[in-house]
Protein backbone atom coordinates (compact mmCIF):
# COMPACT_ATOMS: atom_id res chain seq x y z
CA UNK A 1 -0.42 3.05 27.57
CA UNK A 2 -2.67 5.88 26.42
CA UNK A 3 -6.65 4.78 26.81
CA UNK A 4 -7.82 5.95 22.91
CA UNK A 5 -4.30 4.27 20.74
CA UNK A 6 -5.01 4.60 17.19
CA UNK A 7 -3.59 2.31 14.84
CA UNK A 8 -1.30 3.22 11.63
CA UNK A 9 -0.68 1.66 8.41
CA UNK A 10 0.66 3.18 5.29
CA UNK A 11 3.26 2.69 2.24
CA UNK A 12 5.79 5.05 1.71
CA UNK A 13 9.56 5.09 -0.18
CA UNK A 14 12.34 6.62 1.02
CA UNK A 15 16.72 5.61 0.98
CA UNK A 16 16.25 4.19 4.31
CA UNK A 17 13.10 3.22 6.43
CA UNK A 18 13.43 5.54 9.17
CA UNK A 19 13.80 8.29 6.53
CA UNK A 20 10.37 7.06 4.55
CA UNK A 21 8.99 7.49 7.70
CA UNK A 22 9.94 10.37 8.68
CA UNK A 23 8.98 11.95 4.78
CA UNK A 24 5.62 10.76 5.13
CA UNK A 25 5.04 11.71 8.48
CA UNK A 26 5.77 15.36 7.69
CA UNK A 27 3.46 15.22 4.87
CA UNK A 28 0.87 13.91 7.25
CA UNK A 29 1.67 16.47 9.47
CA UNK A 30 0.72 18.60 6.66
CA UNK A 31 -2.87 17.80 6.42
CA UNK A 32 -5.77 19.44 7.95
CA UNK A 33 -7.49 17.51 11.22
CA UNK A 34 -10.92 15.74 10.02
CA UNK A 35 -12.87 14.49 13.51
CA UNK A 36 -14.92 12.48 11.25
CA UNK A 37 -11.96 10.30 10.32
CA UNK A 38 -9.58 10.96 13.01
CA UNK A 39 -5.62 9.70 11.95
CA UNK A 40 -2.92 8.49 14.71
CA UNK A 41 0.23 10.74 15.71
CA UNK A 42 3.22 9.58 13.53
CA UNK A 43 5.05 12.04 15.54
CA UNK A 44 4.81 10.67 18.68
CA UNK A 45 6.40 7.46 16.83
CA UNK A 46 9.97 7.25 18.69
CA UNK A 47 11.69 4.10 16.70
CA UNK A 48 11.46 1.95 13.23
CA UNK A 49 11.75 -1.35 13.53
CA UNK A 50 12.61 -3.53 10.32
CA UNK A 51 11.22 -7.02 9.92
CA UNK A 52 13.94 -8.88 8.45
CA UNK A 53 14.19 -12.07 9.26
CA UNK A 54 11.34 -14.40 7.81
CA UNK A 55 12.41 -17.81 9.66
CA UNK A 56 12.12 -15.24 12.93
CA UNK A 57 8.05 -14.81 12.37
CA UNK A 58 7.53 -18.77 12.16
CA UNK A 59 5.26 -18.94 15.36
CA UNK A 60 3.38 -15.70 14.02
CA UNK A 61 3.34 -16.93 10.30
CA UNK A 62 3.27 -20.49 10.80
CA UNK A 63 6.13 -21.36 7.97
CA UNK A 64 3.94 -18.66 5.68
CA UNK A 65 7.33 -17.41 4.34
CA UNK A 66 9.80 -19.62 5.25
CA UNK A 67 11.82 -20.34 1.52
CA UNK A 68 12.63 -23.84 3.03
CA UNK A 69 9.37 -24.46 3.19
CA UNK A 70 7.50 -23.15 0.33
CA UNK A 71 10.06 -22.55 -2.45
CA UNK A 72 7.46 -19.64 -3.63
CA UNK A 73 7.34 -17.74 -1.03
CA UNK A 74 10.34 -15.11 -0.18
CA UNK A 75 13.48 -15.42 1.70
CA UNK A 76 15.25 -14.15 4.27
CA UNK A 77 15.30 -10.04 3.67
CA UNK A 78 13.87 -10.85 -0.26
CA UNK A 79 10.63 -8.16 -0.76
CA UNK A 80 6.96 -8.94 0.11
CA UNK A 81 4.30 -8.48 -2.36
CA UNK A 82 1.99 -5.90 -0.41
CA UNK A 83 -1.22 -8.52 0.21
CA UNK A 84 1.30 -10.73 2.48
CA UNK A 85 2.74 -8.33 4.35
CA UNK A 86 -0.43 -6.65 5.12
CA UNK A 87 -1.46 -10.13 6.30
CA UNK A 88 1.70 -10.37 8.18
CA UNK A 89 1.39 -7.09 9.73
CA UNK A 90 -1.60 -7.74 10.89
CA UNK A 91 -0.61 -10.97 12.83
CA UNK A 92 2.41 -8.84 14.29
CA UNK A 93 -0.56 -6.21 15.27
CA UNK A 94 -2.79 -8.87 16.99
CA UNK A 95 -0.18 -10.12 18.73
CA UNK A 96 1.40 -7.15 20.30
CA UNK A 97 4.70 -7.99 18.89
CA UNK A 98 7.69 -5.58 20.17
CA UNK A 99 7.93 -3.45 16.68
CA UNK A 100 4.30 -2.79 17.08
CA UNK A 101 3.57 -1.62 20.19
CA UNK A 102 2.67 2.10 21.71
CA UNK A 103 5.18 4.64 20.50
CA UNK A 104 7.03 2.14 17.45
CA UNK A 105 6.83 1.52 14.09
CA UNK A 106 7.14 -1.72 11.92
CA UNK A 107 8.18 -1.66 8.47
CA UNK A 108 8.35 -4.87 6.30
CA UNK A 109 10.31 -4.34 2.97
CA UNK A 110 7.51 -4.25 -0.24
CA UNK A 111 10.12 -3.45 -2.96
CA UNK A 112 13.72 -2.94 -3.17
CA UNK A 113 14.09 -2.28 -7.25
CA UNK A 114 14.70 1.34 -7.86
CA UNK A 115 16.39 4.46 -6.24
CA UNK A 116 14.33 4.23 -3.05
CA UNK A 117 13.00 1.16 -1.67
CA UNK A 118 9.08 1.03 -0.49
CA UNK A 119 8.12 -0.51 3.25
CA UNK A 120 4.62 -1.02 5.01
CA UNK A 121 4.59 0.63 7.94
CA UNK A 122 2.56 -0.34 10.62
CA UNK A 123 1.63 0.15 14.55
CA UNK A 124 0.11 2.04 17.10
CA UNK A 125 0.24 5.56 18.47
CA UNK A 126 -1.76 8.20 19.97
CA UNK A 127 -4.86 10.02 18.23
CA UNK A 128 -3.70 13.22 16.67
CA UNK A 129 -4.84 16.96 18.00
């Protein structure tokens, strides 16, 4: 693991998760180095990993957004509003769950209406040059 990780979380659309990634990563790329507010590598992100299954994240969300047991909350693959899965992604963060960890990407599903659906993306890579 590389001593100085930075951690990463951003929206972005795109037809397919790995390809709103990439987009926004190039655009990232893009942008001029600040060392007062120093940003993590998205390039040295090797893999996207989708969240999809709710009933999956019990232990980490405690039933949070199980359907069967809060007929509010989302289903199985069904969009997040953007304050729960920043909430969630922050549990999956804490914990050092799989999608998360040095050199990955998660990406939970905000909004599916529309040509291009939008995901949070969130993990950990290395501070950029």
């Amino acid at each position: 693991m590389h001593p100085f990780p930075m951690l990463f979380r951003f929206i972005a659309s795109g037809a397919t998760p790995e390809n709103a990634f990439a987009l926004y990563a190039a655009a990232d790329r893009e942008l001029p180095v600040d060392l007062f507010s120093p940003r993590a590598d998205l390039t040295k992100v090797d893999r996207v990993t989708v969240v999809r299954e709710r009933a999956a994240l019990d232990a980490v969300a405690a039933g949070y957004f199980n359907a069967s047991h809060d007929p509010s909350s989302p289903g199985d693959g069904e969009p997040l509003n953007e304050d729960d899965a920043e909430w969630l992604a922050d549990r999956l963060i804490e914990d050092d769950a799989p999608c998360v960890r040095l050199g990955g990407a998660g990406a939970l599903l905000l909004d599916d209406a529309g040509p291009e659906p939008s995901w949070l993306f969130f993990g950990w890579s290395t501070r950029a040059e």
